[in-house]
C-alpha atoms as a PDB file:
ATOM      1  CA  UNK A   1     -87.043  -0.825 101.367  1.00  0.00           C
ATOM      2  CA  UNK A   2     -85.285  -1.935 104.857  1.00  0.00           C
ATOM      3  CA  UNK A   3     -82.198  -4.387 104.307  1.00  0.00           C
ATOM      4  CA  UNK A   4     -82.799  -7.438 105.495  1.00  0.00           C
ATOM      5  CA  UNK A   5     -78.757  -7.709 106.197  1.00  0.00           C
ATOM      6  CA  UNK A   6     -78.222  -7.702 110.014  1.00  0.00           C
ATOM      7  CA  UNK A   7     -77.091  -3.864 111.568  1.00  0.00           C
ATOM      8  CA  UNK A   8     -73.790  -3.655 112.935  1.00  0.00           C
ATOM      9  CA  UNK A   9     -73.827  -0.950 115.673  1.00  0.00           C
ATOM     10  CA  UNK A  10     -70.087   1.313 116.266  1.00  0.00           C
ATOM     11  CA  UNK A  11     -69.124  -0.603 119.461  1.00  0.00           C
ATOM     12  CA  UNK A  12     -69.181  -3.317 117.791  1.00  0.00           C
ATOM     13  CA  UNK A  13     -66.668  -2.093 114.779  1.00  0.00           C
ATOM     14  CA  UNK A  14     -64.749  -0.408 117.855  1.00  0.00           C
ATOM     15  CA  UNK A  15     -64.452  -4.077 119.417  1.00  0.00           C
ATOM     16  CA  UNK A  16     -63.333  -5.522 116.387  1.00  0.00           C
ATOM     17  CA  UNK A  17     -61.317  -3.998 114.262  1.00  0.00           C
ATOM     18  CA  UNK A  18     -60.264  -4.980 111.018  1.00  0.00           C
ATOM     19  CA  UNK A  19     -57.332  -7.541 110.692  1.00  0.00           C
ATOM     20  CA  UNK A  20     -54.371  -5.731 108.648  1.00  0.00           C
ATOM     21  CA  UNK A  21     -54.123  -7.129 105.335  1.00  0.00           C
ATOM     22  CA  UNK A  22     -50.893  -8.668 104.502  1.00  0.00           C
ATOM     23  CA  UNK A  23     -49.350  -7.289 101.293  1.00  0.00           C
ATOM     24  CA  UNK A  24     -46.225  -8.459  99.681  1.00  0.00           C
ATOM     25  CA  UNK A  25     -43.645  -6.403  98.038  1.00  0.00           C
ATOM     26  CA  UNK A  26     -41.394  -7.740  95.782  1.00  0.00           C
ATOM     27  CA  UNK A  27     -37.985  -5.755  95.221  1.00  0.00           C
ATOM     28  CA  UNK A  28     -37.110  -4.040  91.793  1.00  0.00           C
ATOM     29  CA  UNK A  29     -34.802  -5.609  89.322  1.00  0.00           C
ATOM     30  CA  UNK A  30     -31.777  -3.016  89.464  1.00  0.00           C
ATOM     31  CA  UNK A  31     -31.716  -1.094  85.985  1.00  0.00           C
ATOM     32  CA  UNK A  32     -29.147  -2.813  83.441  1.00  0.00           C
ATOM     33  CA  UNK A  33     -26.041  -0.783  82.857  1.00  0.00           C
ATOM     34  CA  UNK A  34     -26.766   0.816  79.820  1.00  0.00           C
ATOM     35  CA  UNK A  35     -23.041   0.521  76.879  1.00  0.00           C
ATOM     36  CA  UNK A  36     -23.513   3.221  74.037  1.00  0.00           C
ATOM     37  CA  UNK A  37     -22.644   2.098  70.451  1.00  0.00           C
ATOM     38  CA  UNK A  38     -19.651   4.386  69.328  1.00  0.00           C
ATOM     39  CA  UNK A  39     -20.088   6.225  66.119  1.00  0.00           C
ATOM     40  CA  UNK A  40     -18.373   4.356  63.363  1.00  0.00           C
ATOM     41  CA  UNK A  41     -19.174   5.117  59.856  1.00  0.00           C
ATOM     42  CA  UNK A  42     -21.820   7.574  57.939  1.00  0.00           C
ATOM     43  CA  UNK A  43     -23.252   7.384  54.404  1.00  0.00           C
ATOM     44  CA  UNK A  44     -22.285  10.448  52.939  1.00  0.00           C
ATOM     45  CA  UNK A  45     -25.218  13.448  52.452  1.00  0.00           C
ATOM     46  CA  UNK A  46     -24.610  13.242  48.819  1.00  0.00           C
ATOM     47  CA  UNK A  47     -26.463   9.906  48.668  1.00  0.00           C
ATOM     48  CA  UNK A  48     -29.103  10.437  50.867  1.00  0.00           C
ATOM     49  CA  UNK A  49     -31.609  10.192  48.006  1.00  0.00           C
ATOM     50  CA  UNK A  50     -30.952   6.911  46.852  1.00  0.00           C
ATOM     51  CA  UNK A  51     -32.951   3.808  48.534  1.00  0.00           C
ATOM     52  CA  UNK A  52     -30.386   1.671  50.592  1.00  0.00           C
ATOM     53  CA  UNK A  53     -31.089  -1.765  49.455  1.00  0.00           C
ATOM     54  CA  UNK A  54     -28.102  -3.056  52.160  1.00  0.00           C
ATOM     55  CA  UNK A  55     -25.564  -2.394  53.941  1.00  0.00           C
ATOM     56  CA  UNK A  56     -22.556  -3.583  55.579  1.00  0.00           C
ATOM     57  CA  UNK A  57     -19.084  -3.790  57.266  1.00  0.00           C
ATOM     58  CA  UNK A  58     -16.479  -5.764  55.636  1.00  0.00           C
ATOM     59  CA  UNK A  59     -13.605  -8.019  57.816  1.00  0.00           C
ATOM     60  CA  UNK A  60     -11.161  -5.202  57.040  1.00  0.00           C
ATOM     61  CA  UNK A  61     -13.339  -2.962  58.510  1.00  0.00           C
ATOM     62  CA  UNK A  62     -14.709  -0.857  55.579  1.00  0.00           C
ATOM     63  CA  UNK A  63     -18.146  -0.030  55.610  1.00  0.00           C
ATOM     64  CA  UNK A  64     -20.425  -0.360  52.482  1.00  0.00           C
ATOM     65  CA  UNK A  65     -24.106   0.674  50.809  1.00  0.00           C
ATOM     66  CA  UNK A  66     -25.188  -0.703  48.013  1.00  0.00           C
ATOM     67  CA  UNK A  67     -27.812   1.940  46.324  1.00  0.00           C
ATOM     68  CA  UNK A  68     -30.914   1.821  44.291  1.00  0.00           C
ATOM     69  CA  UNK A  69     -32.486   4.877  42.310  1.00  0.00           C
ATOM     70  CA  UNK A  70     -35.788   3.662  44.182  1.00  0.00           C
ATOM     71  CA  UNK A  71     -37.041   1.142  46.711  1.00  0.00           C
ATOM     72  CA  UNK A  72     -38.194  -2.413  45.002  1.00  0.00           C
ATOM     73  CA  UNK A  73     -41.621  -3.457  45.236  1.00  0.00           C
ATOM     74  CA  UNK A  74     -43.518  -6.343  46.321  1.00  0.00           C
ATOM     75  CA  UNK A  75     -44.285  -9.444  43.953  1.00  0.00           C
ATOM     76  CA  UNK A  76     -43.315  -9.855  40.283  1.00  0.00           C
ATOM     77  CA  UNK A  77     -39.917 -10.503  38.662  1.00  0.00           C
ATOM     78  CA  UNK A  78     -37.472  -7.761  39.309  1.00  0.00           C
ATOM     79  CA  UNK A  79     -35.970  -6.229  36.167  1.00  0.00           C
ATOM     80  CA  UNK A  80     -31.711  -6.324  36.247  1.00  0.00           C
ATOM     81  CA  UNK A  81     -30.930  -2.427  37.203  1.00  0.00           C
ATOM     82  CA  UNK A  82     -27.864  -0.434  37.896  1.00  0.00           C
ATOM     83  CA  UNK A  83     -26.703  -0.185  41.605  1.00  0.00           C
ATOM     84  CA  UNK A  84     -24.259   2.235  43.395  1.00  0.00           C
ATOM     85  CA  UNK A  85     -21.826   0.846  46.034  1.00  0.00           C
ATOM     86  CA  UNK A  86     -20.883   3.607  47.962  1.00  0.00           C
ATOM     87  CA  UNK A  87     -17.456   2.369  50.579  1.00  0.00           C
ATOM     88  CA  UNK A  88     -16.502   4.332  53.627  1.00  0.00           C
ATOM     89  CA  UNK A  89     -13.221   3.204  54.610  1.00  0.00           C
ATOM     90  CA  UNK A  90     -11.609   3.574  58.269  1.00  0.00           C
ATOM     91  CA  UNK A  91      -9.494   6.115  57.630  1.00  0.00           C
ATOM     92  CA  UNK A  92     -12.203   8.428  56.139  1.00  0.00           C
ATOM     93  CA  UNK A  93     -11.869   7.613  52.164  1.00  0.00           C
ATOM     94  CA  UNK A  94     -15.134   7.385  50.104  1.00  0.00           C
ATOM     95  CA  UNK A  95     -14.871   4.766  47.200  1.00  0.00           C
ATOM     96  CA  UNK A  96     -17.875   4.223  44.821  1.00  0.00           C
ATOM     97  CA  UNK A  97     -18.913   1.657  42.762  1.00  0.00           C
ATOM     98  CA  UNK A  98     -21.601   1.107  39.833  1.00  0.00           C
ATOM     99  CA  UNK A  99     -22.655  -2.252  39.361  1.00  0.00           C
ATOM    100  CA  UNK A 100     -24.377  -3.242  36.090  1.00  0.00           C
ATOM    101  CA  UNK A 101     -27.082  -5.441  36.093  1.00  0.00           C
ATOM    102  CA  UNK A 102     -28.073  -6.052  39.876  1.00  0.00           C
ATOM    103  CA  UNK A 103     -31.082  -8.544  40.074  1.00  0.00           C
ATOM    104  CA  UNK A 104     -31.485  -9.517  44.131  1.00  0.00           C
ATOM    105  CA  UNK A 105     -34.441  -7.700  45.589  1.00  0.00           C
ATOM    106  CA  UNK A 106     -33.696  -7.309  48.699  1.00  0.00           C
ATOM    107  CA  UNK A 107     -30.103  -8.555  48.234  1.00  0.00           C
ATOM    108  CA  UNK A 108     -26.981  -9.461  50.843  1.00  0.00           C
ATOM    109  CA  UNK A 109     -23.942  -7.895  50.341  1.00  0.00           C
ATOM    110  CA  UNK A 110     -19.971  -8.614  50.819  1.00  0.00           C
ATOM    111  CA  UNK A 111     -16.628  -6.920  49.620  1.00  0.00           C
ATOM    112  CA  UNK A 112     -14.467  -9.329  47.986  1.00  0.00           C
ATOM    113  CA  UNK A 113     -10.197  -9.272  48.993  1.00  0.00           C
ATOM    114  CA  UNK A 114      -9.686  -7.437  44.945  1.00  0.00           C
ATOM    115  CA  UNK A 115     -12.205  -4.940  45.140  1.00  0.00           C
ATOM    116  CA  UNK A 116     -15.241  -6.996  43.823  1.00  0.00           C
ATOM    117  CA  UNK A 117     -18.545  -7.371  45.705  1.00  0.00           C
ATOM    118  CA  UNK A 118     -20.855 -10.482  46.355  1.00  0.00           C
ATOM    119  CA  UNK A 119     -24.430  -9.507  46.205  1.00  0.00           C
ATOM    120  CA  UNK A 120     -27.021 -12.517  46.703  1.00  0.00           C
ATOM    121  CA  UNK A 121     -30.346 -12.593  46.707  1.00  0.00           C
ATOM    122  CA  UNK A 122     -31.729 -14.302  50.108  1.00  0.00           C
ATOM    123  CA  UNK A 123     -34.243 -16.516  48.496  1.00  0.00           C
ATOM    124  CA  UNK A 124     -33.981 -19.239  45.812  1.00  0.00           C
ATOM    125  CA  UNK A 125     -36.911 -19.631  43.757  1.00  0.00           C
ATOM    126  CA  UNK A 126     -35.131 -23.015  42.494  1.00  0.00           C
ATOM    127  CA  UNK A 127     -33.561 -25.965  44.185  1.00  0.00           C
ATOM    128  CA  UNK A 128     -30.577 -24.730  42.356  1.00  0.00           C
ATOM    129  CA  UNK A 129     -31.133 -21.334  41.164  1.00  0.00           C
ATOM    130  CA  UNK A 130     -27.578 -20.144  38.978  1.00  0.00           C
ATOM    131  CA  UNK A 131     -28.293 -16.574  39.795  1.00  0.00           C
ATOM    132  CA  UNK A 132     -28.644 -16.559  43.251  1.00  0.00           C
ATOM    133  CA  UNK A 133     -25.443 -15.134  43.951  1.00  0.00           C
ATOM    134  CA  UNK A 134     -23.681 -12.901  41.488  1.00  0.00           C
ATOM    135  CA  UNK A 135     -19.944 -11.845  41.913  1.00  0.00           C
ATOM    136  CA  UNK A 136     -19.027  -8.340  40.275  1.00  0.00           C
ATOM    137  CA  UNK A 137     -15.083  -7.358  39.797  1.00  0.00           C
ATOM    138  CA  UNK A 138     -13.501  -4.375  41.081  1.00  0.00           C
ATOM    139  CA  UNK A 139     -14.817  -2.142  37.998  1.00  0.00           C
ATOM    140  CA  UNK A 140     -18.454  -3.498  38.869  1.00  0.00           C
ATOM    141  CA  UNK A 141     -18.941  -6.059  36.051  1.00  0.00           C
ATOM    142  CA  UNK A 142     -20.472  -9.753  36.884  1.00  0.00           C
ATOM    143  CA  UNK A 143     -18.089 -12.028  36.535  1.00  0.00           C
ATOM    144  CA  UNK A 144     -20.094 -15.298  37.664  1.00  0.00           C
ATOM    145  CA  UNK A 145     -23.289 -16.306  39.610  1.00  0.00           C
ATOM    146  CA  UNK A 146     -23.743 -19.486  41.539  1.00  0.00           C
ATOM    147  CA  UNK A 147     -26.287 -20.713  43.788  1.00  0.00           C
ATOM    148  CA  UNK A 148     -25.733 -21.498  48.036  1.00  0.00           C
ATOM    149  CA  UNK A 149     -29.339 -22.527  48.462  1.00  0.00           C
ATOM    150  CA  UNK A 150     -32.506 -20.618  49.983  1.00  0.00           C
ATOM    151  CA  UNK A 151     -33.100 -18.415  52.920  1.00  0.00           C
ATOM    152  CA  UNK A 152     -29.788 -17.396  53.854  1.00  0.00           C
ATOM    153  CA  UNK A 153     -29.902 -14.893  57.084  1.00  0.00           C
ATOM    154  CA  UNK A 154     -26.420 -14.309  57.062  1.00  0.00           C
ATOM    155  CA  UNK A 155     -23.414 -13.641  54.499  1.00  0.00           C
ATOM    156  CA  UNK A 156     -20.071 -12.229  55.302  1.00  0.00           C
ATOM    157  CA  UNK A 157     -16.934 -12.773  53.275  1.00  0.00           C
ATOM    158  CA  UNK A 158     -13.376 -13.536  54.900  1.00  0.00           C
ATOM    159  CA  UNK A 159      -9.682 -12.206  54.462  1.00  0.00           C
ATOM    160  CA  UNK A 160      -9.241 -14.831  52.211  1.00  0.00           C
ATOM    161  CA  UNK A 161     -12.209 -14.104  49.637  1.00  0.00           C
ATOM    162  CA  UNK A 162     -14.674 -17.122  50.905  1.00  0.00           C
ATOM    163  CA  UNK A 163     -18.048 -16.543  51.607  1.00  0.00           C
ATOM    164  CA  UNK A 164     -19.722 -18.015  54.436  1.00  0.00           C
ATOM    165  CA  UNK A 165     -23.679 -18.086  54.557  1.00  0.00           C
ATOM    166  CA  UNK A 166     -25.626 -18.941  57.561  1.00  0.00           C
ATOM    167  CA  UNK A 167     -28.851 -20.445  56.692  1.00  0.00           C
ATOM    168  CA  UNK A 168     -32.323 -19.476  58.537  1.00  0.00           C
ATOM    169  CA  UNK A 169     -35.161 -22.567  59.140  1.00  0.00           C
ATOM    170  CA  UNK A 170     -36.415 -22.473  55.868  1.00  0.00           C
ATOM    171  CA  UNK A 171     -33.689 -24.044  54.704  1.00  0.00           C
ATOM    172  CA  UNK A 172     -32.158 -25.680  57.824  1.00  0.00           C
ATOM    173  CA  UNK A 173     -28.823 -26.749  55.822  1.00  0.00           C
ATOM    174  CA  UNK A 174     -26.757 -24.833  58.777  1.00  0.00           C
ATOM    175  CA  UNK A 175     -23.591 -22.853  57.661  1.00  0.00           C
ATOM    176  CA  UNK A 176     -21.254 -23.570  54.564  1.00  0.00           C
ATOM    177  CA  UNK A 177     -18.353 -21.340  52.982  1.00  0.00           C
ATOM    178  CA  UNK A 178     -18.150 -21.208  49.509  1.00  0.00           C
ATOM    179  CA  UNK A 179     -15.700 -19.916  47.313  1.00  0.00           C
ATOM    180  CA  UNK A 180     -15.899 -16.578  45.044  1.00  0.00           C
ATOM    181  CA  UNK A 181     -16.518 -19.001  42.109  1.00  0.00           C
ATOM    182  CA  UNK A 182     -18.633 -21.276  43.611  1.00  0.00           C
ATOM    183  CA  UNK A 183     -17.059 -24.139  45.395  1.00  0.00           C
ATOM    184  CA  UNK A 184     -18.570 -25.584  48.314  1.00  0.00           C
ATOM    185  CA  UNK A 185     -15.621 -25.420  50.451  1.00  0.00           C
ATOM    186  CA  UNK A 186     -16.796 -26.353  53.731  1.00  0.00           C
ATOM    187  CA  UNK A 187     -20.234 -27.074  55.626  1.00  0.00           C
ATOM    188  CA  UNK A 188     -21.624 -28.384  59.119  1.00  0.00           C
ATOM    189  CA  UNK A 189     -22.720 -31.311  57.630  1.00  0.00           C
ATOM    190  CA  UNK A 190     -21.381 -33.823  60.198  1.00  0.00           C
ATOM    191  CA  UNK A 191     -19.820 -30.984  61.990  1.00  0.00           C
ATOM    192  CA  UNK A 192     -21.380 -31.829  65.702  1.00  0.00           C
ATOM    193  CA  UNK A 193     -23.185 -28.920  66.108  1.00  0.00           C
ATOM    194  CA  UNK A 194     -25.987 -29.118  68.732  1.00  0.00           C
ATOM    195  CA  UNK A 195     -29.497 -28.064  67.401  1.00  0.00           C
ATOM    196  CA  UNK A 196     -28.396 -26.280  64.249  1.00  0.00           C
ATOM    197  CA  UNK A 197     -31.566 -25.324  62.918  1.00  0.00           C
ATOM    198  CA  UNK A 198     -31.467 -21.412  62.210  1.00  0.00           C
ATOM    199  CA  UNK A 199     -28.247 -19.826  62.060  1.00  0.00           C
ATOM    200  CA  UNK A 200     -29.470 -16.894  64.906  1.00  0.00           C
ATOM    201  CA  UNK A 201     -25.854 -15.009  64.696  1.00  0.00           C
ATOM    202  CA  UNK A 202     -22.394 -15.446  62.744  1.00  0.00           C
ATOM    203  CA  UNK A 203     -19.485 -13.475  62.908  1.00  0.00           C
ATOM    204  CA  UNK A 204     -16.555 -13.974  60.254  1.00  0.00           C
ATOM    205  CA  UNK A 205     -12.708 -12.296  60.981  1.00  0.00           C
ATOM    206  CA  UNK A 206     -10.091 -13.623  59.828  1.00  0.00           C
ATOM    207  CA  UNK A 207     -10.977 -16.863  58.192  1.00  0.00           C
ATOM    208  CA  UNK A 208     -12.377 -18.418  60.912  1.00  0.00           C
ATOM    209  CA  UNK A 209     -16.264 -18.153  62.303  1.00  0.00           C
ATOM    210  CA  UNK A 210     -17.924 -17.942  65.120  1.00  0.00           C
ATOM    211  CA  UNK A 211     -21.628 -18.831  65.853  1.00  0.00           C
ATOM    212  CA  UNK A 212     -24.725 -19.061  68.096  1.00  0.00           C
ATOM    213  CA  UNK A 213     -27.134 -20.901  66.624  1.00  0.00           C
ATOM    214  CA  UNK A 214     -31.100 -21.916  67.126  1.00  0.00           C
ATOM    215  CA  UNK A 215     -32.466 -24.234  68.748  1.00  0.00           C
ATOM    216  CA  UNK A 216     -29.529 -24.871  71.325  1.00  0.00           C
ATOM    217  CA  UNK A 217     -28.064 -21.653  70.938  1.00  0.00           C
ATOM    218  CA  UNK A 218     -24.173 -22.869  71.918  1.00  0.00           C
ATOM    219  CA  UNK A 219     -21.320 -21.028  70.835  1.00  0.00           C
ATOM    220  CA  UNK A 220     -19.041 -22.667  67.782  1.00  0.00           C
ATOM    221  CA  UNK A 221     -16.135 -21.773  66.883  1.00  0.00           C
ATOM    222  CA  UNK A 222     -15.504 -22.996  63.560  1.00  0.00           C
ATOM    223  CA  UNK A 223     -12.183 -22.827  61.753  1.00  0.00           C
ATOM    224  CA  UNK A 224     -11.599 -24.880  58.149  1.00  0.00           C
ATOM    225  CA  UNK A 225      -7.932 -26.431  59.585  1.00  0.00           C
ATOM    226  CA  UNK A 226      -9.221 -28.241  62.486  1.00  0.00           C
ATOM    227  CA  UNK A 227     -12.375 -29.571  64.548  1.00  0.00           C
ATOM    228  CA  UNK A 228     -15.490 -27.500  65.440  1.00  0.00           C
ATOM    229  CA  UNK A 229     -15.376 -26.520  68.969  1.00  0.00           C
ATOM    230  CA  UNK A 230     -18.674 -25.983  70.460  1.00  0.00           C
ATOM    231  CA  UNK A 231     -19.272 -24.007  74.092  1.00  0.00           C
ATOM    232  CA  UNK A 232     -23.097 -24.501  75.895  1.00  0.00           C
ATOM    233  CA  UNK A 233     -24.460 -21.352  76.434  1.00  0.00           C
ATOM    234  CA  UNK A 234     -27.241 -20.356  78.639  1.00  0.00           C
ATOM    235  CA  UNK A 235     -27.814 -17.117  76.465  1.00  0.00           C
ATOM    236  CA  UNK A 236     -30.686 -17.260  73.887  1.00  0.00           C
ATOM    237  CA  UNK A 237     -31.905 -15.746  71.145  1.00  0.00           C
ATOM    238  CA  UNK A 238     -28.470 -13.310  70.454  1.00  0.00           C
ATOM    239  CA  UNK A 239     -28.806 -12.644  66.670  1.00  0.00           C
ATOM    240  CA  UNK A 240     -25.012 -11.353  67.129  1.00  0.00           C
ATOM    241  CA  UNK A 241     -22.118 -12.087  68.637  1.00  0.00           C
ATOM    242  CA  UNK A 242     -18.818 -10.900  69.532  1.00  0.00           C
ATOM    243  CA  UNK A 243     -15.323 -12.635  70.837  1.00  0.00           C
ATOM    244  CA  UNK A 244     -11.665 -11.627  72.336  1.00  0.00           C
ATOM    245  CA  UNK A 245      -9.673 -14.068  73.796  1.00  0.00           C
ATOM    246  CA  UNK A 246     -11.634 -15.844  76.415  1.00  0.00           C
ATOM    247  CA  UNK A 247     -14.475 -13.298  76.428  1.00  0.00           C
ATOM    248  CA  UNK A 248     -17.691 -13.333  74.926  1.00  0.00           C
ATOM    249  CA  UNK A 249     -20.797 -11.132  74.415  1.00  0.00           C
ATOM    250  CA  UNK A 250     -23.995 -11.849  72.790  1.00  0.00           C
ATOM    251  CA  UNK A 251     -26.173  -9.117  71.586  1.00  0.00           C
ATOM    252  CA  UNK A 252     -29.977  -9.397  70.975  1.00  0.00           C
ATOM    253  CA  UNK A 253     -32.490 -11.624  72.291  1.00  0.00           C
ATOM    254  CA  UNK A 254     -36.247 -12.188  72.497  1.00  0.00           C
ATOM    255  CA  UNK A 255     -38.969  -9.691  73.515  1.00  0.00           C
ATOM    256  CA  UNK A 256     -38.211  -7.118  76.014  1.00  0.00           C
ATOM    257  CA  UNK A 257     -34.629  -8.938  75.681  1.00  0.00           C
ATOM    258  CA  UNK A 258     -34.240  -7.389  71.889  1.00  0.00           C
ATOM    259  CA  UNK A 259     -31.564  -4.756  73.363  1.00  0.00           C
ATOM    260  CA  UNK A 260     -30.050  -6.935  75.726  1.00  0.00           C
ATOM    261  CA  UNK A 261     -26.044  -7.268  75.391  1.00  0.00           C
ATOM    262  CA  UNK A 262     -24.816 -10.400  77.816  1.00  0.00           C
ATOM    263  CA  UNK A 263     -21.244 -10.532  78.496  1.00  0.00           C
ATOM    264  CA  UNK A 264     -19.815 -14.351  79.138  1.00  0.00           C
ATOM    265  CA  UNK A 265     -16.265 -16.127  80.057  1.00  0.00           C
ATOM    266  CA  UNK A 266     -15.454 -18.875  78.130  1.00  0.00           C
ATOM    267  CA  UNK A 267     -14.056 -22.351  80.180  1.00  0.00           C
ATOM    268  CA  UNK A 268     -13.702 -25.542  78.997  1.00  0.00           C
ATOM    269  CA  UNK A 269     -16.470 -26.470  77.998  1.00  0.00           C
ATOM    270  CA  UNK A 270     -19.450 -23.884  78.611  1.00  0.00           C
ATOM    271  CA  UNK A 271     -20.089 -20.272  78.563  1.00  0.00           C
ATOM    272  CA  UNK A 272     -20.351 -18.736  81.994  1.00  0.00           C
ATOM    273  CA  UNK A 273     -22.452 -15.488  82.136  1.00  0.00           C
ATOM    274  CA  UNK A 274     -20.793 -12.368  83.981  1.00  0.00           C
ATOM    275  CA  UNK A 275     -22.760  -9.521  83.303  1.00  0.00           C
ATOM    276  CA  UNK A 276     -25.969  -8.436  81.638  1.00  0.00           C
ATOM    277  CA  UNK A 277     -27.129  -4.889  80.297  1.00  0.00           C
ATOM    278  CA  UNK A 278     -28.258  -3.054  77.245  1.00  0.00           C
ATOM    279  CA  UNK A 279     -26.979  -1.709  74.370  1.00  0.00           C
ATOM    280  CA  UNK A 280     -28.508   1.939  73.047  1.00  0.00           C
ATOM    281  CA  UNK A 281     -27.432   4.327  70.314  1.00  0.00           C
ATOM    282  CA  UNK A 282     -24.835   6.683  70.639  1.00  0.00           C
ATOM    283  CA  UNK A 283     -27.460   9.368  71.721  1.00  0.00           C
ATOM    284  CA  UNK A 284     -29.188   6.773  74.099  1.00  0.00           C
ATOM    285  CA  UNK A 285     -32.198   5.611  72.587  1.00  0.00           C
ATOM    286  CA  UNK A 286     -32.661   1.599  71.576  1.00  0.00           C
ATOM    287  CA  UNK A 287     -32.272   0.851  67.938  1.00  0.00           C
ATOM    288  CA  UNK A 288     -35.616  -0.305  66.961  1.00  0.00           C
ATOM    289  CA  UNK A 289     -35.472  -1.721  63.533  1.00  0.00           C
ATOM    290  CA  UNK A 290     -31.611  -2.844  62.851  1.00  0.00           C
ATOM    291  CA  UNK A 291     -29.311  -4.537  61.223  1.00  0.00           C
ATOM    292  CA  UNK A 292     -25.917  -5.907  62.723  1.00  0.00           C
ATOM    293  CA  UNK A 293     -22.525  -7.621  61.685  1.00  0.00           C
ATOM    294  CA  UNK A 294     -20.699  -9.250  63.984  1.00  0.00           C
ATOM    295  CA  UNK A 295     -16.305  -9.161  63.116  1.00  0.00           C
ATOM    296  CA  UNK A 296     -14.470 -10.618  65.646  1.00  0.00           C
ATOM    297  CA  UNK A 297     -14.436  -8.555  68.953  1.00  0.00           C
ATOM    298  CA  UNK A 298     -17.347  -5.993  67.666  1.00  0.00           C
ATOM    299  CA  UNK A 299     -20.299  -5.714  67.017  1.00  0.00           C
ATOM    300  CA  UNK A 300     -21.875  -3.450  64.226  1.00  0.00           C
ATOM    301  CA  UNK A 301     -25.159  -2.259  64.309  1.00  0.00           C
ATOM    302  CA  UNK A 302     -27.109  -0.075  61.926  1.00  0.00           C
ATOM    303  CA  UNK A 303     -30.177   1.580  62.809  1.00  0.00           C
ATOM    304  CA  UNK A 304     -33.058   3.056  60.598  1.00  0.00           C
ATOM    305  CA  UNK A 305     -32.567   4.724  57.812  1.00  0.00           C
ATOM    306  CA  UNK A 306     -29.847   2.561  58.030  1.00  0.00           C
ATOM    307  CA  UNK A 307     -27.056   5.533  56.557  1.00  0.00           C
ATOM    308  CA  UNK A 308     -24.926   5.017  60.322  1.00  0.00           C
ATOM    309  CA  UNK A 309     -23.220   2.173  61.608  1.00  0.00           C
ATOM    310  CA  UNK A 310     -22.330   2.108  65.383  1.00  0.00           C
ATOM    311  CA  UNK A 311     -19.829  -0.321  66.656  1.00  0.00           C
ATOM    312  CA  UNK A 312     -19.660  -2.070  70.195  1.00  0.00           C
ATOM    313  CA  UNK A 313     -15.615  -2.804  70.575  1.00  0.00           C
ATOM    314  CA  UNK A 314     -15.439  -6.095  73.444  1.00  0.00           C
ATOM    315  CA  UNK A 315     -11.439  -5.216  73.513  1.00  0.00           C
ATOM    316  CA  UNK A 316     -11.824  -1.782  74.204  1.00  0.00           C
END
């Protein structure tokens, strides 16, 4: 069947060409420097078939796994069972230690000033639930158990023996540092803080803290002796952090900005960005699934199956 669309003949086309269609190109976002994680600490081989429940690195530097015979599983009460803390110090020394009667799931962990650990469980079944947190002495025997209150994302103990626990929404009761017997020693009740609501990132050296929490995500500097000091911050979503002198870097973030590390200046009152790139393993890759600790200038970060802790060093 004919078209009934009108012909066009060639010297027509010829006598009108085509106007050029206007195409805009937008220039590529330069790649981000890419900052290796330096090898820091290994599980040794002769553990390898025990289930890490956690791990850590402790404000002395010291690097510990606490152990299970098997992974836990889902639902139910869990049975107390016997736990191996296996301790890799700096200079190379292997330290282990059986604790009796472990009952946390899928527990924190923190190395005590004498030896002893801190292992909590991150959820609190309870308003106040007394065995929450159980404390263990240097031969691995509990000594007491307290409760700090539900969904804690973060718990690191300082020089000085306290433990400070950063809460996550659940539970939006901010940040409070107890001590090893269970003395609420200090908390940012009425500290200032501007949209504490999830405790994103905490870092613990000395005996003083630093955070970045959700929803305004400023940095705090919080030290028991005198007044929070709080820094806005244009960086979001860091789940760690890491300070020296009047630098800053925040690691994490959301999405496609979950490898991100953002370096920052500190003035007066605000964080100033400087610099943005990525952090990978020490072979290159991302991390994927981690877990980090942030002590004072660095920033530790452990990588599945979790037996290898990297470190980023911001005074290096």
């Amino acid at each position: 069947m004919p078209s009934s669309a009108p012909l066009r003949s060639r010297a027509a086309d010829r006598r009108s060409p085509q106007r050029p269609i206007a195409v805009t190109v937008h220039p590529r976002e330069p790649a981000r420097r890419k900052t290796a994680l330096i090898p820091y600490a290994h599980l040794p081989r002769a553990h390898h078939d025990r289930h890490v429940l956690t791990s850590t690195v402790d404000v002395f530097g010291a690097a510990h796994w606490l152990l299970a015979e098997r992974a836990p599983q889902p639902g139910g009460d869990v049975l107390p069972f016997d736990a191996l803390v296996v301790s890799v110090h700096p200079g190379g020394n292997v330290e282990l230690t059986e604790l009796s009667c472990v009952r946390a799931r899928w527990p924190h962990l923190g190395r005590l000033p004498d030896g002893g650990f801190v292992v909590a469980a991150p959820r609190a079944r309870r308003y106040e639930d007394a065995n929450q947190v159980q404390v263990f002495d240097a031969q691995g025997r509990e000594t007491s158990s307290f409760s700090v209150g539900d969904a804690i994302e973060h718990l690191l103990v300082d020089e000085a023996g306290h433990i400070w626990v950063g809460h996550f929404d659940e539970n939006p009761v901010g940040i409070r540092r107890w001590s090893a017997t269970g003395r609420l020693a200090w908390t940012s009740d009425g500290a200032h803080i501007p949209g504490l609501f999830d405790c994103y990132a905490l870092n613990v050296s000395g005996t003083a803290a630093w955070a970045c929490p959700y929803t305004d995500f400023p940095l705090v500097e919080i030290r028991p002796d005198r007044p929070v000091t709080v820094w806005a911050n244009r960086v979001r979503g860091a789940h760690a952090v890491a300070v020296h002198g009047d630098r800053v870097a925040f690691y994490g973030g959301y999405g496609e900005e979950r490898d991100r590390l953002a370096h920052g200046t500190l003035t007066e009152t605000s964080v100033e960005p400087t610099d943005v790139g990525l952090l990978t393993l020490p072979e290159g890759p991302a991390p994927g699934r981690r877990r980090v600790v942030g002590r004072g200038s660095r920033i530790y970060v452990q990588a599945e199956p979790y037996t290898a802790w990297g470190v980023f060093d911001l005074s290096s």
